[in-house]
PDB file of N, CA and C in Angstrom:
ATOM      1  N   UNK A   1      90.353  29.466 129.601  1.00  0.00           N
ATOM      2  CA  UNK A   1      90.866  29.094 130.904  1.00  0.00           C
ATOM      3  C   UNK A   1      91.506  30.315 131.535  1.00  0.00           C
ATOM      4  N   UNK A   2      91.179  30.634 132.703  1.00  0.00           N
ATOM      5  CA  UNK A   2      91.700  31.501 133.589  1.00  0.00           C
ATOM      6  C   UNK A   2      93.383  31.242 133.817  1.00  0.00           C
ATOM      7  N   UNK A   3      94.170  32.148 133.929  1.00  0.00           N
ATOM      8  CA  UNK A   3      95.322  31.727 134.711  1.00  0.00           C
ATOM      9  C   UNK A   3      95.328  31.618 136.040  1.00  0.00           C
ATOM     10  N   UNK A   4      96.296  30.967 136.228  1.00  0.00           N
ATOM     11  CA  UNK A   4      96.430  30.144 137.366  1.00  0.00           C
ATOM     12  C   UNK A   4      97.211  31.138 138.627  1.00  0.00           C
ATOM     13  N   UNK A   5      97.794  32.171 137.916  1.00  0.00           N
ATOM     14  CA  UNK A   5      98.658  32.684 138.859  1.00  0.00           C
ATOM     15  C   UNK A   5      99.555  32.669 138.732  1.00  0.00           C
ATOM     16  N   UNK A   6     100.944  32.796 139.115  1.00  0.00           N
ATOM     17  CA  UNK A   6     102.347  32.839 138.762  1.00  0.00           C
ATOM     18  C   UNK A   6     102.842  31.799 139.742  1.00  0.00           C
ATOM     19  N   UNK A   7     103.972  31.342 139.151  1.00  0.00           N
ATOM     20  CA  UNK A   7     104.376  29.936 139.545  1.00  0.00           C
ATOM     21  C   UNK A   7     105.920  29.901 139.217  1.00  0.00           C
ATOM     22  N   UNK A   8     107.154  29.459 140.417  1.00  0.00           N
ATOM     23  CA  UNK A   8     108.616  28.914 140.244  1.00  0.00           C
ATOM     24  C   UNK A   8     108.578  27.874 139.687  1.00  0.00           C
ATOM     25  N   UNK A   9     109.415  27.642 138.518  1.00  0.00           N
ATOM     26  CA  UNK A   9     109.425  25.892 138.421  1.00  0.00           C
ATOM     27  C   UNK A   9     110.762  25.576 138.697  1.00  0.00           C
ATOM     28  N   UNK A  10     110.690  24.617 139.754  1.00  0.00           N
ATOM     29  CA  UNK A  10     112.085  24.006 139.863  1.00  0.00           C
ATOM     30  C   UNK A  10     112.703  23.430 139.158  1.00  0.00           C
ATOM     31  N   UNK A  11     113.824  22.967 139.409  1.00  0.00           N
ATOM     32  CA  UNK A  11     114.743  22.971 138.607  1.00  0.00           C
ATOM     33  C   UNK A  11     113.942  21.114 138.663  1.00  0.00           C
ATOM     34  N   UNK A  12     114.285  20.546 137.240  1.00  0.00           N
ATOM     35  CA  UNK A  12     113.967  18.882 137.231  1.00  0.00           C
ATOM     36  C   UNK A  12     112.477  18.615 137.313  1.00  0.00           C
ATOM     37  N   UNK A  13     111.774  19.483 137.675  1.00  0.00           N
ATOM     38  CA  UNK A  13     110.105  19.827 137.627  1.00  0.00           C
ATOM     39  C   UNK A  13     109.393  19.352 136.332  1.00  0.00           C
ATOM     40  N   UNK A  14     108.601  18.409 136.056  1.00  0.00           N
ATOM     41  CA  UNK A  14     107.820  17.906 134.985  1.00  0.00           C
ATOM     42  C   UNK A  14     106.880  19.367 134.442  1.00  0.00           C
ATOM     43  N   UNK A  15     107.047  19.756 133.735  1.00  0.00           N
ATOM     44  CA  UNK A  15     105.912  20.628 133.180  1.00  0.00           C
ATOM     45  C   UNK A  15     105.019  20.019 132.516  1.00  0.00           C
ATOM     46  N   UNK A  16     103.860  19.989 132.677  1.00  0.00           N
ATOM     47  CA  UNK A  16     102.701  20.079 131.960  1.00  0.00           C
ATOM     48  C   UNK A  16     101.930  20.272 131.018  1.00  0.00           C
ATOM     49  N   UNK A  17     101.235  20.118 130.340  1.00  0.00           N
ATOM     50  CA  UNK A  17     100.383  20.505 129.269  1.00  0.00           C
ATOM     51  C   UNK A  17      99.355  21.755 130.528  1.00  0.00           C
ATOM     52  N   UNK A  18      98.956  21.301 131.595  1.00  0.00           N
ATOM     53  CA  UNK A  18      98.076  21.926 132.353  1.00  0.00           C
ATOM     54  C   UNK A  18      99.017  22.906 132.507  1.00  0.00           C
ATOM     55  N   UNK A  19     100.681  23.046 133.345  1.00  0.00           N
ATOM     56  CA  UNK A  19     100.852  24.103 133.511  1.00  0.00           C
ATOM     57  C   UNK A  19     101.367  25.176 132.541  1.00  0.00           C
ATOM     58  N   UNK A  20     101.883  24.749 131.498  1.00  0.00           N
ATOM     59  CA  UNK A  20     101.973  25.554 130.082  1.00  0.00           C
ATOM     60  C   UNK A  20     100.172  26.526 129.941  1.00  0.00           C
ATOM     61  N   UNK A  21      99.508  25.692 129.783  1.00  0.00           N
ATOM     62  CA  UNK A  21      98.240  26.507 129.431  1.00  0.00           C
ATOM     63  C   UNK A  21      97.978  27.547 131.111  1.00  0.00           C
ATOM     64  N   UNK A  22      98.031  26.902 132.310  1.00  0.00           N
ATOM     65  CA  UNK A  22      97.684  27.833 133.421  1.00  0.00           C
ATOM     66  C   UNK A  22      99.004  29.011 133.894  1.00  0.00           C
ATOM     67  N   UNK A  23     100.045  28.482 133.358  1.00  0.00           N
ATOM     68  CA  UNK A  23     100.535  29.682 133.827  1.00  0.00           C
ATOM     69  C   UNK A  23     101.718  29.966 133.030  1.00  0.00           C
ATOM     70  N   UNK A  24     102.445  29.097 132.286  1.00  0.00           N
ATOM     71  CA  UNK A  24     103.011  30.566 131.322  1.00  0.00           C
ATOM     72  C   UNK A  24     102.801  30.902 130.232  1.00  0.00           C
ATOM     73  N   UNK A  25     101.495  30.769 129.782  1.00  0.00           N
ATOM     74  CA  UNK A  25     100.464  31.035 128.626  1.00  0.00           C
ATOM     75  C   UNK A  25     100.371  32.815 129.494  1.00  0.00           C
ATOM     76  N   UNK A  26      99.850  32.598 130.817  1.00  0.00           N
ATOM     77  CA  UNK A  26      99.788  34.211 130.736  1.00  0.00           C
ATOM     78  C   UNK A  26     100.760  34.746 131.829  1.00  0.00           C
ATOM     79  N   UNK A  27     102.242  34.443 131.466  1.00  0.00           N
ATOM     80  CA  UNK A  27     103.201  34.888 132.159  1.00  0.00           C
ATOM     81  C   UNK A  27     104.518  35.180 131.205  1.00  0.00           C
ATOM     82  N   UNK A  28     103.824  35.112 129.719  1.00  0.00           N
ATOM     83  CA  UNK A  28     104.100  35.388 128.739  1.00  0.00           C
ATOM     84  C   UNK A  28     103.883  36.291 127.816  1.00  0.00           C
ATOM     85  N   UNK A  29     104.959  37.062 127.045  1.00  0.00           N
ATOM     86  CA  UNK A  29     104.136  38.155 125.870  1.00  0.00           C
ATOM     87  C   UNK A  29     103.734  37.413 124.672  1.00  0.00           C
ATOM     88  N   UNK A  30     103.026  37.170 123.699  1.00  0.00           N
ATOM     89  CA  UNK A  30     102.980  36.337 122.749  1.00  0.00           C
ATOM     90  C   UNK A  30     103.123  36.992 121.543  1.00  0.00           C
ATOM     91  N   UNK A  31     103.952  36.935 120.832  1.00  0.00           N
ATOM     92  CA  UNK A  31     104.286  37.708 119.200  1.00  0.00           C
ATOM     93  C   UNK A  31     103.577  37.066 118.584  1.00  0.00           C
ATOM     94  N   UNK A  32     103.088  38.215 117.551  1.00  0.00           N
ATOM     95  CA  UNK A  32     102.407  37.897 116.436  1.00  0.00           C
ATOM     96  C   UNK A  32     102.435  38.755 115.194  1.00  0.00           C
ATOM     97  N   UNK A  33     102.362  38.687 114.063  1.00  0.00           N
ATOM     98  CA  UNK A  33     102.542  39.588 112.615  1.00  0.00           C
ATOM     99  C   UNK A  33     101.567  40.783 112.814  1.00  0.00           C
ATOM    100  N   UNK A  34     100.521  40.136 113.240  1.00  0.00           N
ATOM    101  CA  UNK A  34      99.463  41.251 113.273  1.00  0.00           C
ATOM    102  C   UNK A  34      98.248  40.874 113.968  1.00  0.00           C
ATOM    103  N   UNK A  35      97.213  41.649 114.249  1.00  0.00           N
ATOM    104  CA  UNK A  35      96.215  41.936 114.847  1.00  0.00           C
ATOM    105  C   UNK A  35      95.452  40.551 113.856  1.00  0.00           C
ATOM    106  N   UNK A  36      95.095  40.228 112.833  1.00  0.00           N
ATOM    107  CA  UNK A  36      94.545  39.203 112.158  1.00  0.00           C
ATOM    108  C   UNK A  36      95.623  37.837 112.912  1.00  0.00           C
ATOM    109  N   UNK A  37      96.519  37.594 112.722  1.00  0.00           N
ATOM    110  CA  UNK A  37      97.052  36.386 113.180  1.00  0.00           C
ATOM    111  C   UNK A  37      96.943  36.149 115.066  1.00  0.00           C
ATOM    112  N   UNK A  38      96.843  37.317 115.792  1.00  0.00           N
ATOM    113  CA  UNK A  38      96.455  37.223 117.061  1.00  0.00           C
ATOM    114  C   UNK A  38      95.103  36.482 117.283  1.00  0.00           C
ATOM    115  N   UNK A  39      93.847  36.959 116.259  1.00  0.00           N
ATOM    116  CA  UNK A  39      92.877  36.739 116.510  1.00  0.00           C
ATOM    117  C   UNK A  39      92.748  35.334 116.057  1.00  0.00           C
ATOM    118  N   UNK A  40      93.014  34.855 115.103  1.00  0.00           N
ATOM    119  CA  UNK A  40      93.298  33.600 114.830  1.00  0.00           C
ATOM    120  C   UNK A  40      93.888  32.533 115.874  1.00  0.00           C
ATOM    121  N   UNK A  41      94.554  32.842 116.182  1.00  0.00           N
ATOM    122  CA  UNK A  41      95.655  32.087 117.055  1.00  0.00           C
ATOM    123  C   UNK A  41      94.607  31.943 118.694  1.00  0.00           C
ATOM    124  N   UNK A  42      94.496  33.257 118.825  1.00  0.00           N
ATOM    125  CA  UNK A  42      93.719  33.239 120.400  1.00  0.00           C
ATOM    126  C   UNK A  42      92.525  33.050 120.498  1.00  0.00           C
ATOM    127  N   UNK A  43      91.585  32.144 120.428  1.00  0.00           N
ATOM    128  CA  UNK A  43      90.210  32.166 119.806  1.00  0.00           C
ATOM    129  C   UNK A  43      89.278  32.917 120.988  1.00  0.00           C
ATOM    130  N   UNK A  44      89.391  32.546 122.286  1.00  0.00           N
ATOM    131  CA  UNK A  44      88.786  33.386 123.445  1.00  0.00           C
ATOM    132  C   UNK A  44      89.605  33.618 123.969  1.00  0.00           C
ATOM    133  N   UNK A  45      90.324  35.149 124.533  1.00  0.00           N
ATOM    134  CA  UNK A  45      91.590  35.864 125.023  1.00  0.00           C
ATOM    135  C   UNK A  45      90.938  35.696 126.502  1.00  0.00           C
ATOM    136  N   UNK A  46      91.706  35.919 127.413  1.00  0.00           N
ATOM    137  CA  UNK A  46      91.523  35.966 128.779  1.00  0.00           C
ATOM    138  C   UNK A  46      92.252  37.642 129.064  1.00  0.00           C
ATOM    139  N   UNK A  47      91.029  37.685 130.216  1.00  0.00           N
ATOM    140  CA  UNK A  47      91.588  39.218 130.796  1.00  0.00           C
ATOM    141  C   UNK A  47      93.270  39.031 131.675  1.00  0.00           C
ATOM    142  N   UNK A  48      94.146  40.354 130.910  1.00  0.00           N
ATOM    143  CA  UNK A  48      95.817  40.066 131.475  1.00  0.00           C
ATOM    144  C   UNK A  48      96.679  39.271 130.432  1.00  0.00           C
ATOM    145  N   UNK A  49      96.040  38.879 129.612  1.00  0.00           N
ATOM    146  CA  UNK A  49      96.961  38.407 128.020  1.00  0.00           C
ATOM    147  C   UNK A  49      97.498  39.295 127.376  1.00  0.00           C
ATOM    148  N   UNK A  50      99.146  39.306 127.079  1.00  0.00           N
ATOM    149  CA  UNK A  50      99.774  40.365 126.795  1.00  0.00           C
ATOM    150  C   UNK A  50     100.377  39.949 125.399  1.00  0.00           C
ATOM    151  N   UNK A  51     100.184  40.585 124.128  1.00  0.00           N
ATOM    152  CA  UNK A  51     100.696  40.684 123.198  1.00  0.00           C
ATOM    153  C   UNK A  51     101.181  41.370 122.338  1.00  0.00           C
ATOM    154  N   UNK A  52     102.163  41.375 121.376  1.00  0.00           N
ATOM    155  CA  UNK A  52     103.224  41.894 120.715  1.00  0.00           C
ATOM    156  C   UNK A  52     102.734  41.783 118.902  1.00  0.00           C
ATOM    157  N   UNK A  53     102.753  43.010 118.744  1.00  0.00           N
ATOM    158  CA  UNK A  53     102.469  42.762 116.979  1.00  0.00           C
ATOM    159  C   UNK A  53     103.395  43.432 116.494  1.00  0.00           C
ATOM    160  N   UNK A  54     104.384  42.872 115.504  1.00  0.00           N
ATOM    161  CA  UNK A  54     105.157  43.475 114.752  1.00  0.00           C
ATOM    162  C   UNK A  54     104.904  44.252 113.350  1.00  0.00           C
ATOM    163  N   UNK A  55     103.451  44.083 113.405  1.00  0.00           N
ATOM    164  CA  UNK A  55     103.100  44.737 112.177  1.00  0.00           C
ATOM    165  C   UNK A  55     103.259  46.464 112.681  1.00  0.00           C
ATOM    166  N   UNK A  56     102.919  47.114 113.715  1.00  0.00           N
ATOM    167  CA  UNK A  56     103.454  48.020 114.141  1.00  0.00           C
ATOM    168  C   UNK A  56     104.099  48.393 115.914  1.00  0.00           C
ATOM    169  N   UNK A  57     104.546  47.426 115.956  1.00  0.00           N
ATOM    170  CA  UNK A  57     105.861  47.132 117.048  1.00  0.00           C
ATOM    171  C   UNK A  57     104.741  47.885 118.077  1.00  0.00           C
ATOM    172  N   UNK A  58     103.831  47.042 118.645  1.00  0.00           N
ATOM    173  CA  UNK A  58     102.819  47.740 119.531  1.00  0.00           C
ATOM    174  C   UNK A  58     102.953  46.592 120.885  1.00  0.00           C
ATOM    175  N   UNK A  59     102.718  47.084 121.859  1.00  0.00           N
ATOM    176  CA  UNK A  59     102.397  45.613 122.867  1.00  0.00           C
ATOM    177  C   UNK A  59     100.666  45.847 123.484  1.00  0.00           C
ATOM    178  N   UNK A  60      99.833  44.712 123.447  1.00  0.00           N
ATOM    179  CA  UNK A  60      98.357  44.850 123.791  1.00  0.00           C
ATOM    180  C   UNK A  60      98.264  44.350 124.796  1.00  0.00           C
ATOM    181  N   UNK A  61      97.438  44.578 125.910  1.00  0.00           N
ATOM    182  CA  UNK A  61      97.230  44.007 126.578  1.00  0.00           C
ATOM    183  C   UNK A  61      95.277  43.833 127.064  1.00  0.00           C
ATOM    184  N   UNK A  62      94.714  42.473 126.909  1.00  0.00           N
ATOM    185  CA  UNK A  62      93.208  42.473 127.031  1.00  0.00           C
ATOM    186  C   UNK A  62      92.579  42.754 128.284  1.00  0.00           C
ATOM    187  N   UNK A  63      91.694  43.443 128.458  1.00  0.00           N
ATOM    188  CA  UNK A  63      91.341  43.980 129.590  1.00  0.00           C
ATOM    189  C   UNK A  63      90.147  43.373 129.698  1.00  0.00           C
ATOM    190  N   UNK A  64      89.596  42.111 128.822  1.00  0.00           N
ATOM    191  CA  UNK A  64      88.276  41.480 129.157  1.00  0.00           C
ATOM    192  C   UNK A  64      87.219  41.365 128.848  1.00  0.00           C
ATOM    193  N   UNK A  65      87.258  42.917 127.624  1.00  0.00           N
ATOM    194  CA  UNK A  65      86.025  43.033 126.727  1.00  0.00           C
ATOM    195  C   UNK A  65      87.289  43.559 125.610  1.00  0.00           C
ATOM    196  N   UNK A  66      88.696  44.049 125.589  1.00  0.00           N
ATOM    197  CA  UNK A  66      88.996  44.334 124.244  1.00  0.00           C
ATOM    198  C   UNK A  66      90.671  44.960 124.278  1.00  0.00           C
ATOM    199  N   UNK A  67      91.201  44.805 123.636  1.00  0.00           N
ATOM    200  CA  UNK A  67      93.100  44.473 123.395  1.00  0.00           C
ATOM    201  C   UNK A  67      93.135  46.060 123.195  1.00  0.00           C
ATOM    202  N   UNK A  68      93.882  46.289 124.266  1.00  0.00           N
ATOM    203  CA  UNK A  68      94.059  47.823 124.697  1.00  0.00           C
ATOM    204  C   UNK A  68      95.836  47.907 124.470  1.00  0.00           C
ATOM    205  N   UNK A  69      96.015  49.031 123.366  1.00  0.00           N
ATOM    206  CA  UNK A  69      97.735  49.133 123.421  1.00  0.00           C
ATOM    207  C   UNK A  69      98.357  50.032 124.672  1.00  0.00           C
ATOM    208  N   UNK A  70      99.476  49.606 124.629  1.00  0.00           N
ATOM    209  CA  UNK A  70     100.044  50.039 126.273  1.00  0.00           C
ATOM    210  C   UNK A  70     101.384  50.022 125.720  1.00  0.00           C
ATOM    211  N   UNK A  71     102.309  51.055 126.943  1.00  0.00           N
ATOM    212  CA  UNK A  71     103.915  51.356 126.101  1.00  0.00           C
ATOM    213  C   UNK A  71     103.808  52.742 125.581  1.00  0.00           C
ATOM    214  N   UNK A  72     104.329  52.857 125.157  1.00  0.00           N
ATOM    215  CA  UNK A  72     105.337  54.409 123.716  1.00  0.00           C
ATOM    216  C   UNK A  72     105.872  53.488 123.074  1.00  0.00           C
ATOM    217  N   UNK A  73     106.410  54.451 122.039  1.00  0.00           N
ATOM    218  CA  UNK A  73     106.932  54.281 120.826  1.00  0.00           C
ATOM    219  C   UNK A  73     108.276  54.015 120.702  1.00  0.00           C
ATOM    220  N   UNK A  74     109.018  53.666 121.723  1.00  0.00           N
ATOM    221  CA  UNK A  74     109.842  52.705 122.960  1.00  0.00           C
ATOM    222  C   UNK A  74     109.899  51.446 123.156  1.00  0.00           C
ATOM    223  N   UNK A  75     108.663  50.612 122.643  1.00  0.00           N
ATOM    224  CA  UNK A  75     108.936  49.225 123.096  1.00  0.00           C
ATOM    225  C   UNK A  75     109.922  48.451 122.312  1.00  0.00           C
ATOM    226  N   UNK A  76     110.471  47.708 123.309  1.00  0.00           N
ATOM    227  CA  UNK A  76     112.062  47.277 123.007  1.00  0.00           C
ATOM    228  C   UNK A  76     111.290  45.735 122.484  1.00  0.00           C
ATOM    229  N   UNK A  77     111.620  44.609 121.710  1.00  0.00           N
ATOM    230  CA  UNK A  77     111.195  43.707 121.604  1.00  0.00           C
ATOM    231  C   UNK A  77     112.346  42.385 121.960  1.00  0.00           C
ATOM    232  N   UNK A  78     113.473  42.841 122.570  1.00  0.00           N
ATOM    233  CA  UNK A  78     114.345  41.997 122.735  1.00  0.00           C
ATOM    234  C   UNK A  78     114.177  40.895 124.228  1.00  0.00           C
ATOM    235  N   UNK A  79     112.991  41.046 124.511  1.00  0.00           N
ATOM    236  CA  UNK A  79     112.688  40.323 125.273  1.00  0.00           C
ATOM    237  C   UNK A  79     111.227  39.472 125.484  1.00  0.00           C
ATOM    238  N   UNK A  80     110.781  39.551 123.901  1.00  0.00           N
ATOM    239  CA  UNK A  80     109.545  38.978 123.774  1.00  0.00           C
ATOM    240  C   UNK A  80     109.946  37.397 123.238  1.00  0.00           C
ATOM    241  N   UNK A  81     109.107  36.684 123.591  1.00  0.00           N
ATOM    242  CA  UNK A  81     109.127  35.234 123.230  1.00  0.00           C
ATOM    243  C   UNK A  81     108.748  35.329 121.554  1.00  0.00           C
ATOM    244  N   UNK A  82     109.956  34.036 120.639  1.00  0.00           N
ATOM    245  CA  UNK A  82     109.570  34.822 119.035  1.00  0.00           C
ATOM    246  C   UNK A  82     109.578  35.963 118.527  1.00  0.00           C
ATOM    247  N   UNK A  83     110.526  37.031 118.910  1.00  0.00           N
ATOM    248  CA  UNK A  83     110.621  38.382 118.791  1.00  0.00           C
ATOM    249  C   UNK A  83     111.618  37.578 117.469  1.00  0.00           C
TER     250      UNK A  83
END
């Protein structure tokens, strides 16, 4: 599934199963142990999916054909979801 785009949720706003998967599935970094548990977990990645492996504190991001690392040796993880 494509994302949806970026989206406010108000305050008292029902969230979704639809909007969890359309928009903060990729308005999110997603942690993972490693490059094996990413692939597991994400079975078809969407282009703009951003993820976090702590196996060497890297952040990826998929560009549509393949999980390209992005950052220095700098990335802070105190603001990843499951960090």
């Amino acid at each position: 599934m494509a994302g949806l785009g970026r989206k406010v949720f108000e305050a008292n706003e029902v969230l979704t199963a639809a909007d969890v998967n359309g928009y903060l599935m990729d308005q999110a970094v997603m942690v993972f142990d490693d490059a094996s548990a990413r692939s597991s977990a994400i079975g078809t990645p969407t282009e703009g999916m951003v993820t976090y492996l702590k196996s060497d504190e890297s952040v990826s991001r998929y560009n549509g054909s393949d999980w390209v690392t992005v950052g220095g040796d700098s990335i802070s993880p105190f603001l990843l979801m499951g960090a």
